[in-house]
Protein backbone atom coordinates (compact mmCIF):
# COMPACT_ATOMS: atom_id res chain seq x y z
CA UNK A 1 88.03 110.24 97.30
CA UNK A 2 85.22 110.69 98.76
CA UNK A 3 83.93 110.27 102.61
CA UNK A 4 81.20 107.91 101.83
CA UNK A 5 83.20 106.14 98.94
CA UNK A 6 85.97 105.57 101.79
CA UNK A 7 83.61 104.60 104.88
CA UNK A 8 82.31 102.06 101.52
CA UNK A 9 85.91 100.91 100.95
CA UNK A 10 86.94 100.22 104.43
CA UNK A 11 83.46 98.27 105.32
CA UNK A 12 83.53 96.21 102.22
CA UNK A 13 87.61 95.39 103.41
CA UNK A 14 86.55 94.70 106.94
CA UNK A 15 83.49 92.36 105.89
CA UNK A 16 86.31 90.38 103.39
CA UNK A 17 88.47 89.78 106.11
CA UNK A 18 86.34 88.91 108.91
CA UNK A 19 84.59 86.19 106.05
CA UNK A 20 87.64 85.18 104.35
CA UNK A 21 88.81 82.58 106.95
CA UNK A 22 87.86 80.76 109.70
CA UNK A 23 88.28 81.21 113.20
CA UNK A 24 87.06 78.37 114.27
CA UNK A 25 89.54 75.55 114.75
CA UNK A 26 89.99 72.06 113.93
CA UNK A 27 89.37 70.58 117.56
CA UNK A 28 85.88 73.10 118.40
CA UNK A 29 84.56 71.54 115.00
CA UNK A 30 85.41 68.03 115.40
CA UNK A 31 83.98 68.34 119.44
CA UNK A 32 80.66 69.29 118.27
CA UNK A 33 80.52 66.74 115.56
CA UNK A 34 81.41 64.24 118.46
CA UNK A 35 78.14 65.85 120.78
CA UNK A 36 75.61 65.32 117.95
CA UNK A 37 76.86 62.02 117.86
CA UNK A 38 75.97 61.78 121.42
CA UNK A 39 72.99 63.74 121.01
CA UNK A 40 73.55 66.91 120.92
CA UNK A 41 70.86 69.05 119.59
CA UNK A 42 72.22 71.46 116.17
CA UNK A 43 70.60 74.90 116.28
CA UNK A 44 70.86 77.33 113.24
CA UNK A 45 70.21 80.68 114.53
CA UNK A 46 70.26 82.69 110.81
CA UNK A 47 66.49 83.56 109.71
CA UNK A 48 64.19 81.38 108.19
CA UNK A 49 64.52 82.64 105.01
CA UNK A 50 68.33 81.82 105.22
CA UNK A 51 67.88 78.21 106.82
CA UNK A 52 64.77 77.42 104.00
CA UNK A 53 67.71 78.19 101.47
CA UNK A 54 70.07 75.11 103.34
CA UNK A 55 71.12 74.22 106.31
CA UNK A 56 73.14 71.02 108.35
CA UNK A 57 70.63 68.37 108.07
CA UNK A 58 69.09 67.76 111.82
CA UNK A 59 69.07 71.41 112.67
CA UNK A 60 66.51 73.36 114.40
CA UNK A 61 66.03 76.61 112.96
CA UNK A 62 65.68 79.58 115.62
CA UNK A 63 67.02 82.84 114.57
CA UNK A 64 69.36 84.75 116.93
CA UNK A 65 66.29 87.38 118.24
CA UNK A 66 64.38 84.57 119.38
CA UNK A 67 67.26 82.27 121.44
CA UNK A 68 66.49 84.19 124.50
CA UNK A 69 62.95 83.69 124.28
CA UNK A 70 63.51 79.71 123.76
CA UNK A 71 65.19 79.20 126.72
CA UNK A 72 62.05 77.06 128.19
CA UNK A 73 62.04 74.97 125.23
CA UNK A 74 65.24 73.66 124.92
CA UNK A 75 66.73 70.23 126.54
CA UNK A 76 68.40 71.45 129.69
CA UNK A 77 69.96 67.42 129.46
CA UNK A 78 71.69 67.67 126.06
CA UNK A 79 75.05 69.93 124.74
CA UNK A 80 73.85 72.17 121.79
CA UNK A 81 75.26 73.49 118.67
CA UNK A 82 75.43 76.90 117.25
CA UNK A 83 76.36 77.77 114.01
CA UNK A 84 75.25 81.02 111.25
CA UNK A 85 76.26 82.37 108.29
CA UNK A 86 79.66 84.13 109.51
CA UNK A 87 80.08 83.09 113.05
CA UNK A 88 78.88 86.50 114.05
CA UNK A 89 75.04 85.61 115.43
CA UNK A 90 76.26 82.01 116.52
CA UNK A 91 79.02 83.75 118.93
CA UNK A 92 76.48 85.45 120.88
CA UNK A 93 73.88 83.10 121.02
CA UNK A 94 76.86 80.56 121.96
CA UNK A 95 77.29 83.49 125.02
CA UNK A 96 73.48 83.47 125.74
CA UNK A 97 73.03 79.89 126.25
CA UNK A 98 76.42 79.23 128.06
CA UNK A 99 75.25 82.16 130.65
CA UNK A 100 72.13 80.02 131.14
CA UNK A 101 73.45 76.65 131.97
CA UNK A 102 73.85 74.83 128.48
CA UNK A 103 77.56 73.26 127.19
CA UNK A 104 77.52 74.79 123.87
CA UNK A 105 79.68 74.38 120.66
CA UNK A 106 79.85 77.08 118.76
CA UNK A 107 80.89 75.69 114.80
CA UNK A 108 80.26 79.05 113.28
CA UNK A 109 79.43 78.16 110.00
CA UNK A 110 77.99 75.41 108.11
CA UNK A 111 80.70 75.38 105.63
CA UNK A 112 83.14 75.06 109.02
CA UNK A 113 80.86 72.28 109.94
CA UNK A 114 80.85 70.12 106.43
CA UNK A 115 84.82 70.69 105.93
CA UNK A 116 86.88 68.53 105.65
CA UNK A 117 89.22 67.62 108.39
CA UNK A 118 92.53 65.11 108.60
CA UNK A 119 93.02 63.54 111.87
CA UNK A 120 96.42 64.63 113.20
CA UNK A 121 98.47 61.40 114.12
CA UNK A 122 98.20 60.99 117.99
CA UNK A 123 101.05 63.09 120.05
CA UNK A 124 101.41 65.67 117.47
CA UNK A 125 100.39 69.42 117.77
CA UNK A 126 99.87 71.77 115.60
């Protein structure tokens, strides 16, 4: 096999895994849900082109290369929410905004924000 056929192989079996589940968990979805409630403000940081195709209704749209440029326009009184298309972009914009001050909750992923999720009966874990 060849080296560029094997550097393919491995990349395309690193990018499966890292999309194949989620890392996010139960209780960091369910606590953002419960800011926007409060009035949180949603922020999609994929590009335009990918937030024009659908995105988590009430979002703001500002791609990851522009976060630290927004910093002035955002609500310094209300929690915000990241999410992307993999987690990837939303992780470090998550970082950039926590190191300036803001609570953040980092969903990941709108399809990790729109899942589905059953309640676990008080007292129980896991």
């Amino acid at each position: 096999m060849s080296k560029s056929i094997l550097k393919f192989v491995v990349l395309a079996l690193v990018l499966v895994l890292m999309s194949a589940c989620s890392r996010v968990s139960d209780e960091d979805v369910l606590a953002g849900r419960k800011a926007v409630e409060s009035g949180a403000m949603i922020i999609d940081v994929r590009s335009i082109k990918e937030y024009n195709k659908g995105h988590i209704e009430g979002s703001v749209n500002i791609p990851i290369a522009y976060v630290d440029k927004m910093y002035n326009s955002l609500p310094r009184d209300k929690e915000l929410v990241v999410y992307c298309r993999t987690g990837s972009r939303s992780a470090i914009a998550a970082r950039l905004l926590r190191e300036q001050g803001w609570t953040v909750h980092d969903v990941e992923t709108q399809e990790d924000w729109e899942r589905k999720i059953i309640p676990k009966p008080v007292g129980q874990t896991k």
